[in-house]
N, C-alpha and C. Protein backbone atom coordinates (compact mmCIF):
# COMPACT_ATOMS: atom_id res chain seq x y z
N UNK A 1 -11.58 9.53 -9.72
CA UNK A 1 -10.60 9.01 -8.79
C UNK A 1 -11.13 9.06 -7.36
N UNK A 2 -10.62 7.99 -6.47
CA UNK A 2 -11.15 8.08 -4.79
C UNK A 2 -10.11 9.17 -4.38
N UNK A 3 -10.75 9.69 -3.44
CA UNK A 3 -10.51 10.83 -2.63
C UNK A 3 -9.21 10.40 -1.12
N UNK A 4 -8.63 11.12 -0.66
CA UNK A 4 -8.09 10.63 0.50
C UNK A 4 -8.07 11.92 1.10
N UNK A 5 -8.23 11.62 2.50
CA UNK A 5 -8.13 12.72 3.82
C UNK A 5 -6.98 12.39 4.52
N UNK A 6 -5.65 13.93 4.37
CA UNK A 6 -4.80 13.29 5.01
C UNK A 6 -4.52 14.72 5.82
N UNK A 7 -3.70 14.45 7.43
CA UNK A 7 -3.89 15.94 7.84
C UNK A 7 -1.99 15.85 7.87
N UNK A 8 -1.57 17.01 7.53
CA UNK A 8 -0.12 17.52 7.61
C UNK A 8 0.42 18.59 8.34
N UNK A 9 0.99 18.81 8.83
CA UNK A 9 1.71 19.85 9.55
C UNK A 9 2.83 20.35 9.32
N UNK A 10 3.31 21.46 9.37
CA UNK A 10 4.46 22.46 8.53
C UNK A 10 5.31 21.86 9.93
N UNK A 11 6.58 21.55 8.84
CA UNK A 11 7.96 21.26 9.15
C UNK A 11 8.70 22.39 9.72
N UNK A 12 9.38 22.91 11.21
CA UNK A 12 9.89 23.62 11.46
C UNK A 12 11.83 23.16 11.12
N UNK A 13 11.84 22.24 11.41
CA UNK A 13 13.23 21.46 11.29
C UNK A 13 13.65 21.05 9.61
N UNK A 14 14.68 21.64 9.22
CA UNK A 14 14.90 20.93 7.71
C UNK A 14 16.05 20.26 8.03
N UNK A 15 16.46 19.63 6.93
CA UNK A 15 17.75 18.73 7.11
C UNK A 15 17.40 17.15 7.72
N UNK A 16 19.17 16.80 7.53
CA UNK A 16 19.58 15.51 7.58
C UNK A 16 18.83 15.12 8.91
N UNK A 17 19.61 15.67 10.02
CA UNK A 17 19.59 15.49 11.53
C UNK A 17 18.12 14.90 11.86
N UNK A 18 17.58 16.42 11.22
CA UNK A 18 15.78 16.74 11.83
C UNK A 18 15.05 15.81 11.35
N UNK A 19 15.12 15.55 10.03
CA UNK A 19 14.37 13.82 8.94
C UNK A 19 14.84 12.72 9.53
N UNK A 20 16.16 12.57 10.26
CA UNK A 20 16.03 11.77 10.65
C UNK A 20 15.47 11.31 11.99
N UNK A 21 15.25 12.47 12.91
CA UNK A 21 14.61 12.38 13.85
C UNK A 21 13.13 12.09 14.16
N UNK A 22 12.41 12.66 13.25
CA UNK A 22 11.24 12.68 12.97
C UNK A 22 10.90 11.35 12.45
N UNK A 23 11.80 10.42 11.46
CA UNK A 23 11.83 9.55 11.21
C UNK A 23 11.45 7.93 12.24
N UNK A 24 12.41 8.22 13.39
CA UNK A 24 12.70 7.30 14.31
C UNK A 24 11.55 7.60 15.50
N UNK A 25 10.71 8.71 15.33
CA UNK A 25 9.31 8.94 15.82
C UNK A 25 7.95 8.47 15.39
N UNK A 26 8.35 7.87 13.86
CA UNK A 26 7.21 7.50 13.41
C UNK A 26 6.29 8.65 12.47
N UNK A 27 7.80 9.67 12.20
CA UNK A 27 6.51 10.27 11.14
C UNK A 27 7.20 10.71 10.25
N UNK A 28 6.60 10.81 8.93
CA UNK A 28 7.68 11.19 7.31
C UNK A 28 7.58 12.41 6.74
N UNK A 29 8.65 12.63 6.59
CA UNK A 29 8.87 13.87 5.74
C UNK A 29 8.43 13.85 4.72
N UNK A 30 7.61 15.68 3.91
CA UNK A 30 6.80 15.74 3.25
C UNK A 30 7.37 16.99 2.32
N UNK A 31 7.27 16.85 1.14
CA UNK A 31 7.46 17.95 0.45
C UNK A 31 6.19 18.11 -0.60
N UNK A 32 5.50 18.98 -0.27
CA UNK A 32 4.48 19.62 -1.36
C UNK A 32 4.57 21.12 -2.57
N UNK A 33 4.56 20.50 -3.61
CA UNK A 33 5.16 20.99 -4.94
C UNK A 33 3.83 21.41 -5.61
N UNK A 34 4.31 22.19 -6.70
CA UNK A 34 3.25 22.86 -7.34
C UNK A 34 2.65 24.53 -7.05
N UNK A 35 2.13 24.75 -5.83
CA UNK A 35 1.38 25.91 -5.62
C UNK A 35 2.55 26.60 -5.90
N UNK A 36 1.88 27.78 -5.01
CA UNK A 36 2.80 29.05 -5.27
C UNK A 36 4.26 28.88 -4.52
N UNK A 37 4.47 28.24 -3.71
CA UNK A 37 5.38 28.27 -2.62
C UNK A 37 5.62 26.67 -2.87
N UNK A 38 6.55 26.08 -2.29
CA UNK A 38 7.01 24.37 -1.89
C UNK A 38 6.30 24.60 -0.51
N UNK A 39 5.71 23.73 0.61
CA UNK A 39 5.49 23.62 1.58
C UNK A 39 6.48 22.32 2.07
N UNK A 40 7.01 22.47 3.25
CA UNK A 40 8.03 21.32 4.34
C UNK A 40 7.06 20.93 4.88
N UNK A 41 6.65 19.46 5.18
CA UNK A 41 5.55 19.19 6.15
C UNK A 41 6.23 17.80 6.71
N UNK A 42 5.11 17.05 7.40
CA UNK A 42 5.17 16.01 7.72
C UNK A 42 4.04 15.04 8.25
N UNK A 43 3.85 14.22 8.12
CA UNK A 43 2.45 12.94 8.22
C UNK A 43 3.05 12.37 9.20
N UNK A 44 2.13 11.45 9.77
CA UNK A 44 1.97 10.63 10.88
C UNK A 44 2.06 9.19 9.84
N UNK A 45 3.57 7.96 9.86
CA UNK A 45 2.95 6.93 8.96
C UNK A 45 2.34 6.53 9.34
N UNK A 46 1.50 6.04 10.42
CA UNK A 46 -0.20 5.34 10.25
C UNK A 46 -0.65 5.69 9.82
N UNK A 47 -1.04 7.05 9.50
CA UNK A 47 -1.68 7.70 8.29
C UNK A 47 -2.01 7.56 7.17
N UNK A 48 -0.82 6.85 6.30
CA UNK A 48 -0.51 6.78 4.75
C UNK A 48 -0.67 5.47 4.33
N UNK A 49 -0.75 4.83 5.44
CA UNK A 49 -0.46 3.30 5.29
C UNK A 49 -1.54 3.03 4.14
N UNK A 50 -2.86 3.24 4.24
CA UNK A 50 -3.75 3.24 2.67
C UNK A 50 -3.82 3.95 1.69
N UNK A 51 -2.98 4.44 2.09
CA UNK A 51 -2.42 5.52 0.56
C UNK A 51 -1.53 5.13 -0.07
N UNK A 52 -0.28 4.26 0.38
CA UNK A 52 1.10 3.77 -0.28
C UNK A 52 0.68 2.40 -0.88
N UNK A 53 0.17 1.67 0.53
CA UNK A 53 -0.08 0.28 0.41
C UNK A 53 -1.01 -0.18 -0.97
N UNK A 54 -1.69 0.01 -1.97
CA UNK A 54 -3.07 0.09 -2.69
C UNK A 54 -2.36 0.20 -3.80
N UNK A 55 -3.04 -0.36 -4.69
CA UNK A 55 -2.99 -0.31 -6.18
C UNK A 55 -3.73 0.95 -6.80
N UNK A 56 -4.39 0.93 -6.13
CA UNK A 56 -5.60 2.44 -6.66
C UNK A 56 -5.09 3.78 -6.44
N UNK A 57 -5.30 4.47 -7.02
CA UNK A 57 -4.91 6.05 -7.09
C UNK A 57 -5.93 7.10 -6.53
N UNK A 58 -5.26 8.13 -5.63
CA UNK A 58 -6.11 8.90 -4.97
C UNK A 58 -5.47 10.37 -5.57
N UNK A 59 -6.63 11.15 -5.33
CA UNK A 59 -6.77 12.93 -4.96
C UNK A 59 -6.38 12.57 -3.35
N UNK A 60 -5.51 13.63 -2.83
CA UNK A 60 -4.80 13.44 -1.32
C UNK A 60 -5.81 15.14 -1.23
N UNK A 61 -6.58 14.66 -0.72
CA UNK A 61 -6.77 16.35 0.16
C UNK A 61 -6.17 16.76 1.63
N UNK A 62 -5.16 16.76 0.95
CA UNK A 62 -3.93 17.22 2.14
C UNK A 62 -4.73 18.84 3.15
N UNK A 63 -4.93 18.59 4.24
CA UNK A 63 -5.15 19.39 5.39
C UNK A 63 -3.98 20.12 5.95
N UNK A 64 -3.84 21.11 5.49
CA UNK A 64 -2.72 21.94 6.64
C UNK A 64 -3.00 23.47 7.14
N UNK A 65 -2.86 23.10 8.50
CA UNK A 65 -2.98 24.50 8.84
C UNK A 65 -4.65 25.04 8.83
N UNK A 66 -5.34 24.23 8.92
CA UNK A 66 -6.67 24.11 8.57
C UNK A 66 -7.31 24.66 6.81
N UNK A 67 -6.42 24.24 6.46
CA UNK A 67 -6.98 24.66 4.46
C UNK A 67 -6.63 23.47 4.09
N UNK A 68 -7.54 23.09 3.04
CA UNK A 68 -7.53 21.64 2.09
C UNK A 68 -7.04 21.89 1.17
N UNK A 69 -6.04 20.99 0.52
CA UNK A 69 -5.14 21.74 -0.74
C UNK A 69 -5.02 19.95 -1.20
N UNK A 70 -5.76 19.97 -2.85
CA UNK A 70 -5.84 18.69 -3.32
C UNK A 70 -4.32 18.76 -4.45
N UNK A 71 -3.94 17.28 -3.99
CA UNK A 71 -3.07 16.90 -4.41
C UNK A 71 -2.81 15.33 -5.11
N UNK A 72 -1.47 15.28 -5.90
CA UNK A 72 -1.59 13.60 -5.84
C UNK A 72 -0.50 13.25 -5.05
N UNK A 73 -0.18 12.07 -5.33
CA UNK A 73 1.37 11.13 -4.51
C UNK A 73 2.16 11.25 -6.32
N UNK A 74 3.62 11.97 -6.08
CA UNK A 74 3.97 12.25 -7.17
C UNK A 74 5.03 11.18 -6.99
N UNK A 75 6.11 10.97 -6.11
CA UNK A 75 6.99 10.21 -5.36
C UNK A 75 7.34 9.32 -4.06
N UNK A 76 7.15 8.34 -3.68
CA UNK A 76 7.66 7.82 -2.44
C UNK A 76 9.12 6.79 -2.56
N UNK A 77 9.76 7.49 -1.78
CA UNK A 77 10.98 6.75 -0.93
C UNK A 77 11.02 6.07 -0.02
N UNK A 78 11.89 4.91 0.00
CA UNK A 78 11.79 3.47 0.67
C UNK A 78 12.68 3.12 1.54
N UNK A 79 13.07 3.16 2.27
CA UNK A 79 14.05 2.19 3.03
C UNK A 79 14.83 1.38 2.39
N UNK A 80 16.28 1.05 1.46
CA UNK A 80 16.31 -0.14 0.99
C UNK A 80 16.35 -1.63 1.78
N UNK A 81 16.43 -1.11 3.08
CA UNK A 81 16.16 -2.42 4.12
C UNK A 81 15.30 -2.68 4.48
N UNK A 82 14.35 -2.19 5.14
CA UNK A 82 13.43 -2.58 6.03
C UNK A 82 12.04 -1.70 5.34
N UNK A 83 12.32 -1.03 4.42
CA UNK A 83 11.04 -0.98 3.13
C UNK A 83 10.28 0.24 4.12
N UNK A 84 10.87 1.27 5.44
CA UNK A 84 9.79 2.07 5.86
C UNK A 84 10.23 3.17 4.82
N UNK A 85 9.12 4.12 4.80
CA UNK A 85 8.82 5.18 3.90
C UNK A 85 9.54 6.24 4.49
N UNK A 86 10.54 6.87 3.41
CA UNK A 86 11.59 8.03 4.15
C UNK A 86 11.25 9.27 3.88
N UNK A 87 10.13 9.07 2.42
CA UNK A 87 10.31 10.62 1.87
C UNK A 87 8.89 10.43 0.87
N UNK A 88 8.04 11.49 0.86
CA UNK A 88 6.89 11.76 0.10
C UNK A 88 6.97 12.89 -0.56
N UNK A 89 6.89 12.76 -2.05
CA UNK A 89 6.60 13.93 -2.94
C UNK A 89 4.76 14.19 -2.70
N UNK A 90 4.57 15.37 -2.77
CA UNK A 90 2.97 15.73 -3.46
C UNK A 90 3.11 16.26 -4.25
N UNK A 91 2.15 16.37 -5.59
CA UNK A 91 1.71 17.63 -6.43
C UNK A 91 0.85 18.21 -6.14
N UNK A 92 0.79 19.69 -5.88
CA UNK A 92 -0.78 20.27 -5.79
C UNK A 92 -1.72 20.39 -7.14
N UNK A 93 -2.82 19.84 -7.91
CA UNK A 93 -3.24 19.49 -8.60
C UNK A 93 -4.39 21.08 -8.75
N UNK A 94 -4.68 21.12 -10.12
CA UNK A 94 -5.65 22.25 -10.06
C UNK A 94 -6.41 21.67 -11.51
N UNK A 95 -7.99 22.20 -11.26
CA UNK A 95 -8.91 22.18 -12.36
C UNK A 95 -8.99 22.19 -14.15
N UNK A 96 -7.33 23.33 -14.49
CA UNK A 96 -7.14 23.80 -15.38
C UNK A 96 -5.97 23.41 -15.95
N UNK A 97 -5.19 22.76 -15.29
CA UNK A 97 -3.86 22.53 -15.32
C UNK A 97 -3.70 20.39 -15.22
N UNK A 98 -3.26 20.57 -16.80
CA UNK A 98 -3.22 18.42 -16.93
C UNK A 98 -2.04 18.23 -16.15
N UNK A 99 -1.89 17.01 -15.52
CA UNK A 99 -0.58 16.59 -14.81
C UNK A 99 -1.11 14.75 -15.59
N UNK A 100 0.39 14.18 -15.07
CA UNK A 100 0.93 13.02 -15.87
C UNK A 100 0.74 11.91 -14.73
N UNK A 101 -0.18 10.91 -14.63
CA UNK A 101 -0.26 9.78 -13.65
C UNK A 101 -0.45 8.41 -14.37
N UNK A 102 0.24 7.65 -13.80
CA UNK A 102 0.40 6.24 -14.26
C UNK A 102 -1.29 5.94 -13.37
N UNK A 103 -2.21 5.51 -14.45
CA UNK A 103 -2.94 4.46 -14.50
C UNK A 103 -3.27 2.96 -14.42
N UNK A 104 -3.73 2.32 -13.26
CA UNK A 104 -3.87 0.66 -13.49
C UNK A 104 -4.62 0.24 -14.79
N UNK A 105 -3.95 -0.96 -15.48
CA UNK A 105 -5.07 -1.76 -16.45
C UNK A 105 -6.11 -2.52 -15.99
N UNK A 106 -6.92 -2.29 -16.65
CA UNK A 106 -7.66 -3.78 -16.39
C UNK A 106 -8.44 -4.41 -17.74
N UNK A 107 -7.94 -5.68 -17.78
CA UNK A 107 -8.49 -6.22 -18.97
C UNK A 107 -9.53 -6.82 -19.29
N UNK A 108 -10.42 -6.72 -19.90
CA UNK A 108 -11.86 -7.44 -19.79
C UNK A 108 -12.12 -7.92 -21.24
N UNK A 109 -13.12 -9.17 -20.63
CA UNK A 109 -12.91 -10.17 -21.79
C UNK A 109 -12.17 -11.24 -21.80
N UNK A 110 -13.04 -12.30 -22.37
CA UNK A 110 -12.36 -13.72 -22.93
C UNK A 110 -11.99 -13.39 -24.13
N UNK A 111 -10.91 -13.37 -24.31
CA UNK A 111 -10.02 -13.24 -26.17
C UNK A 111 -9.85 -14.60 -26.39
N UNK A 112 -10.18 -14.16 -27.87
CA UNK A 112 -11.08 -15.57 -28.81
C UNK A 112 -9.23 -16.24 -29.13
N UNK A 113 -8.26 -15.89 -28.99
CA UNK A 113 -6.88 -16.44 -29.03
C UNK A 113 -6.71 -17.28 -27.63
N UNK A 114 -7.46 -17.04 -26.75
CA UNK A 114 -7.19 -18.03 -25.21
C UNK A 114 -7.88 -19.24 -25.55
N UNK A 115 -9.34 -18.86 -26.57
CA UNK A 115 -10.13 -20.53 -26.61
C UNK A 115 -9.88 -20.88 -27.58
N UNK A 116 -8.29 -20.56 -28.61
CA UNK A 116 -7.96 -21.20 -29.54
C UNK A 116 -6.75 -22.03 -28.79
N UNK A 117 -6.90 -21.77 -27.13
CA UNK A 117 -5.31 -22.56 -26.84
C UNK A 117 -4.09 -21.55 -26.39
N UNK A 118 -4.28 -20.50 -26.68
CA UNK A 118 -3.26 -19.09 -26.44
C UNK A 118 -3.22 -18.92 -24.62
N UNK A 119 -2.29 -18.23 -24.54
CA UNK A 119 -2.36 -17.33 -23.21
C UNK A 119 -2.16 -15.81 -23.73
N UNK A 120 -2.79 -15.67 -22.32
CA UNK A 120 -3.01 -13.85 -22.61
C UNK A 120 -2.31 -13.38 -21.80
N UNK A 121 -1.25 -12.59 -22.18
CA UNK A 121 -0.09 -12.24 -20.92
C UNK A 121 -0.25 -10.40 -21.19
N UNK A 122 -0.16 -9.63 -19.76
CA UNK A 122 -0.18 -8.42 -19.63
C UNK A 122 0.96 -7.92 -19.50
N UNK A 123 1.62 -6.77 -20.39
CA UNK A 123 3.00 -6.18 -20.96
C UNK A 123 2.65 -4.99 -19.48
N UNK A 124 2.20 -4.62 -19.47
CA UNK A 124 1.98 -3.41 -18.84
C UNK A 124 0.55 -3.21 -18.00
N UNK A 125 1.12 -3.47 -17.08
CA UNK A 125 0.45 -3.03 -15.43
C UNK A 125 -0.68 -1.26 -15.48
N UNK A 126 0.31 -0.61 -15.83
CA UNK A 126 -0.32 1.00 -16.01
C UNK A 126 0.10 1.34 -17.13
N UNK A 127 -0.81 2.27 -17.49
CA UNK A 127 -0.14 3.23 -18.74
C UNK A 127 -0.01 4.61 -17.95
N UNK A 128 0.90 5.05 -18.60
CA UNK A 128 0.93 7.01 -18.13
C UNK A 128 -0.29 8.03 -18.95
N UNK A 129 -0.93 8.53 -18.56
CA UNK A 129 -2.15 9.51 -18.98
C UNK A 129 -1.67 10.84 -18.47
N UNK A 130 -1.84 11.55 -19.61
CA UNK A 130 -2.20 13.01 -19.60
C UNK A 130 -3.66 13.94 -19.32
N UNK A 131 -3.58 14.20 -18.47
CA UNK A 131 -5.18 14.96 -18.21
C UNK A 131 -5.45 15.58 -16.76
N UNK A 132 -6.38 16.52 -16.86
CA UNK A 132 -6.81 17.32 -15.75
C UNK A 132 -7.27 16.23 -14.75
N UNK A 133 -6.69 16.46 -13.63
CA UNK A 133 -7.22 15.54 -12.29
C UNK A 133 -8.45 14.82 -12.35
N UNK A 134 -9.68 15.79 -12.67
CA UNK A 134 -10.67 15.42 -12.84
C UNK A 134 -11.17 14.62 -13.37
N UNK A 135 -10.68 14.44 -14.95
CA UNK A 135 -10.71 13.48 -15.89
C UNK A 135 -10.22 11.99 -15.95
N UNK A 136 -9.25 11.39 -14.84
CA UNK A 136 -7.88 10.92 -14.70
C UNK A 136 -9.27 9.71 -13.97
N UNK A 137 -9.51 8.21 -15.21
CA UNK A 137 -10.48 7.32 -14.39
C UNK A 137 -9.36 6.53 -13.10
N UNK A 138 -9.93 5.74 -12.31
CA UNK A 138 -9.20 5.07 -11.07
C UNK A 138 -8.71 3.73 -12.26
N UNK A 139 -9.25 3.52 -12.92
CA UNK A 139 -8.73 2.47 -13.88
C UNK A 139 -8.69 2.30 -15.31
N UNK A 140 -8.04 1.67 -16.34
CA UNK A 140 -8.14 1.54 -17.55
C UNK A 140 -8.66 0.34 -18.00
N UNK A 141 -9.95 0.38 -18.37
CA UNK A 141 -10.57 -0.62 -18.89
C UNK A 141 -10.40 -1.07 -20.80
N UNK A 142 -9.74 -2.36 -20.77
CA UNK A 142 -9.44 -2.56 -22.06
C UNK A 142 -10.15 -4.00 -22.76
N UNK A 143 -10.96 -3.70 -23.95
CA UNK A 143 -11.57 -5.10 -24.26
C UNK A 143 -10.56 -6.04 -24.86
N UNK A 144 -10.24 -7.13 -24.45
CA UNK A 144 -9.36 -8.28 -25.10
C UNK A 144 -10.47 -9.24 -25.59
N UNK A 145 -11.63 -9.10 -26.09
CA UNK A 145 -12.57 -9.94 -26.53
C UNK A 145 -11.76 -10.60 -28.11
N UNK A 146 -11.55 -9.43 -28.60
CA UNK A 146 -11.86 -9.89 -30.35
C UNK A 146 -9.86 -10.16 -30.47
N UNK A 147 -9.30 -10.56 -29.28
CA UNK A 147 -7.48 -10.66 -29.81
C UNK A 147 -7.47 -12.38 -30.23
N UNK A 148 -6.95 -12.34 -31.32
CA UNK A 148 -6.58 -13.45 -31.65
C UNK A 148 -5.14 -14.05 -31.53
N UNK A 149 -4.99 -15.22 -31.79
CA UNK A 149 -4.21 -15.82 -31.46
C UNK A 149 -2.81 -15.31 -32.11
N UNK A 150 -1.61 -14.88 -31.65
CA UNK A 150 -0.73 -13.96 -31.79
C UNK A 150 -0.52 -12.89 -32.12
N UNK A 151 -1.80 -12.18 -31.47
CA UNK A 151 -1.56 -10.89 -31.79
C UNK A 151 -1.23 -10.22 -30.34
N UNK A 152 -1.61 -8.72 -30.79
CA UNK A 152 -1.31 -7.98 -29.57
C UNK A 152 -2.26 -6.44 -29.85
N UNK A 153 -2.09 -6.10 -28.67
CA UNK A 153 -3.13 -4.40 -28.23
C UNK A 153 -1.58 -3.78 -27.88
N UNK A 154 -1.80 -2.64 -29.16
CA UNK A 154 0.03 -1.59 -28.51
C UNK A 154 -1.25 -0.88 -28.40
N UNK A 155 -0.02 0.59 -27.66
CA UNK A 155 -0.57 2.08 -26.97
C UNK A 155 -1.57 2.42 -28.14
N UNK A 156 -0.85 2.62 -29.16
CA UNK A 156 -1.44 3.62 -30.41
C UNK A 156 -2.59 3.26 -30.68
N UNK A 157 -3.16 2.19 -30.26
CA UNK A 157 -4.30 1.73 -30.91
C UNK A 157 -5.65 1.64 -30.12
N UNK A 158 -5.04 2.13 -28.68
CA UNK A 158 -5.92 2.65 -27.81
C UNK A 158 -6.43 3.99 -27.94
N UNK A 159 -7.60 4.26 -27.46
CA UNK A 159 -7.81 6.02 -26.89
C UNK A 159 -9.22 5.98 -25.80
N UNK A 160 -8.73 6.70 -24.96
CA UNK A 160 -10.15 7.50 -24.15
C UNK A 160 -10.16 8.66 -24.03
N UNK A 161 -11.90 8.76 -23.46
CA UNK A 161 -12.20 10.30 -23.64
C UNK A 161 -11.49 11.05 -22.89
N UNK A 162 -11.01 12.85 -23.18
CA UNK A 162 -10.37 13.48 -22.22
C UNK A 162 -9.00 12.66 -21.65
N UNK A 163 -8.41 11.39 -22.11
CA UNK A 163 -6.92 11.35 -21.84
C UNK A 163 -5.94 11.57 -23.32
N UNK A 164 -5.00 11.63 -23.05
CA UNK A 164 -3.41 11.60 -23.89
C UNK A 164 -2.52 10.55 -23.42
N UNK A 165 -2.60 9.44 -23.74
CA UNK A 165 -1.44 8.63 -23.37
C UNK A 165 -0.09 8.87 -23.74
N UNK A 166 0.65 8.53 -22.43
CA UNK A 166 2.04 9.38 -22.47
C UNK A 166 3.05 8.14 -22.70
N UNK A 167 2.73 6.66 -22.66
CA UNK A 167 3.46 5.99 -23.43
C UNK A 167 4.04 5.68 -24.97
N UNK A 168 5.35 5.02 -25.28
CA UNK A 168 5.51 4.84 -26.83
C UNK A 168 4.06 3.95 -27.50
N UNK A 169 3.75 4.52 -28.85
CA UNK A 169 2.88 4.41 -29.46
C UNK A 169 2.90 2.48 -29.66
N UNK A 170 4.24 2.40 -29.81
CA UNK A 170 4.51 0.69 -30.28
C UNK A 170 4.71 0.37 -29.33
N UNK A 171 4.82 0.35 -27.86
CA UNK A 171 4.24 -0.25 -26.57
C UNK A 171 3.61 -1.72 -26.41
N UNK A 172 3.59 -2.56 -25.86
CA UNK A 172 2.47 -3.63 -26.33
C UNK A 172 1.84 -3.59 -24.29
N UNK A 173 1.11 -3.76 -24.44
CA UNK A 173 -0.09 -3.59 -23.13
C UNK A 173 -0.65 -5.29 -23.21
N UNK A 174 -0.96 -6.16 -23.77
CA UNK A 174 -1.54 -7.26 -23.74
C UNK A 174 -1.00 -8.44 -24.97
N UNK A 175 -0.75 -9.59 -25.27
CA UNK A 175 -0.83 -9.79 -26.30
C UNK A 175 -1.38 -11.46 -25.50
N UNK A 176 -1.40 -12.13 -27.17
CA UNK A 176 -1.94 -13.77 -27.12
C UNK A 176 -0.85 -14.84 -27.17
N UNK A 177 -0.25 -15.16 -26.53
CA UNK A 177 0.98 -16.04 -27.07
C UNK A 177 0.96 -17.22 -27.17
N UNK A 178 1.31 -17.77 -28.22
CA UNK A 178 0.70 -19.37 -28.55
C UNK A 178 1.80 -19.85 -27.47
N UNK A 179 1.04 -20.83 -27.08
CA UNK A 179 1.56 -22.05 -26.11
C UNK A 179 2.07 -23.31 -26.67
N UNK A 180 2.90 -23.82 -25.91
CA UNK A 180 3.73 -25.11 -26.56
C UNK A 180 2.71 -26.52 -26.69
N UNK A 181 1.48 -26.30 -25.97
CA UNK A 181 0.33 -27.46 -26.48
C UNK A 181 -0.59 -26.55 -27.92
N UNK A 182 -0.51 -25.73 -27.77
CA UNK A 182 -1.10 -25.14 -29.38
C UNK A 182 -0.42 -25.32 -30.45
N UNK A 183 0.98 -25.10 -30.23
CA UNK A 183 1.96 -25.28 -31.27
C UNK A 183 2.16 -26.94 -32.04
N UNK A 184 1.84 -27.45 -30.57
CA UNK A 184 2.23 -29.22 -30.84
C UNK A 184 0.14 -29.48 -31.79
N UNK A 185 -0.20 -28.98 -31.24
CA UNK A 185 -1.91 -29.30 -32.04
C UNK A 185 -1.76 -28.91 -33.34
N UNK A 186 -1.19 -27.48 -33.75
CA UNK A 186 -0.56 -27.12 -34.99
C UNK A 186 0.10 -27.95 -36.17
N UNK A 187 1.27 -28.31 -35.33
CA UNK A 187 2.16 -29.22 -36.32
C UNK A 187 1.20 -30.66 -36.27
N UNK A 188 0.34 -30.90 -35.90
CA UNK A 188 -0.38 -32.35 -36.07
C UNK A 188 -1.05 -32.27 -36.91
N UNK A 189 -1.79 -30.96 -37.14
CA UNK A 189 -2.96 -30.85 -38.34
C UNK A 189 -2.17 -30.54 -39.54
């Protein structure tokens, strides 16, 4: 996984009032979970802006207080109006200990069902993985070479090294779906 450098500072103010003040300054409230303690913090949003914005998944080596404490993005909260960021979960992540992160797909391969006339439509964006930080790739690479024409790739029939997929087994992640000019080529022959 890519790395991110982010620096935080301990929250003296809790509450409604204080979040929202801090808010209308331009900087978000932070709650970091996991270690021994919860830590109150808060970021600068220019800061995060390539951390929220991105499809890709980071290790946050959150800076506070001058100690690096690696983490992921467990939660973000939205504005329902104007879409600014109100509220950030972290997890503090450790060597020994699996935590649960939604993974991007990516599909590779021409499937021999697209040059029979098919489309190849993607069910699922990420899957959820089980595994130590370390292990946890920035993407899921899946071959759609050998899918034929109405079939499909579920969860169960996937695996990689060092993960546990945390989706239902009958899931579908990709399939081939005949098209209404395949169907009409069909009924002609």
């Amino acid at each position: 996984m890519k790395r991110f450098q982010l620096k935080a500072e301990v929250r003296q103010d809790l509450g409604k009032k204080a979040s929202k003040e801090y808010r209308q300054k331009g900087i978000v409230p932070v709650v970091l979970y996991g270690g021994s303690e919860n830590h109150n913090l808060f970021v600068h949003e220019a800061d995060i802006r390539n951390l929220i914005y991105t499809p890709d998944i980071f290790v946050v080596d959150l800076e506070v207080e001058g100690k690096v404490i690696p983490c992921v993005m467990r939660e973000v909260q939205f504005h329902p109006v104007t879409d600014h960021v109100l509220h950030i979960d972290f997890l503090e992540v450790r060597e020994d200990k699996p935590i649960v992160m939604a993974v991007p797909v990516v599909l590779e391969g021409h499937a021999a069902g697209v040059r029979a006339g098919g489309k190849l439509v993607r069910e699922l964006r990420k899957l959820k993985v089980k595994a130590t930080y370390n292990n946890i790739p920035e993407k899921l690479h899946i071959d759609v070479s050998n899918l034929e024409l109405g079939k499909t790739i579920q969860v169960g029939e996937l695996s990689f090294d060092n993960l546990e997929l945390m989706n239902a087994k009958n899931a579908v992640v990709c399939a081939v779906r005949l098209t209404r000019a395949a169907r009409g080529a069909q009924a002609a022959q």
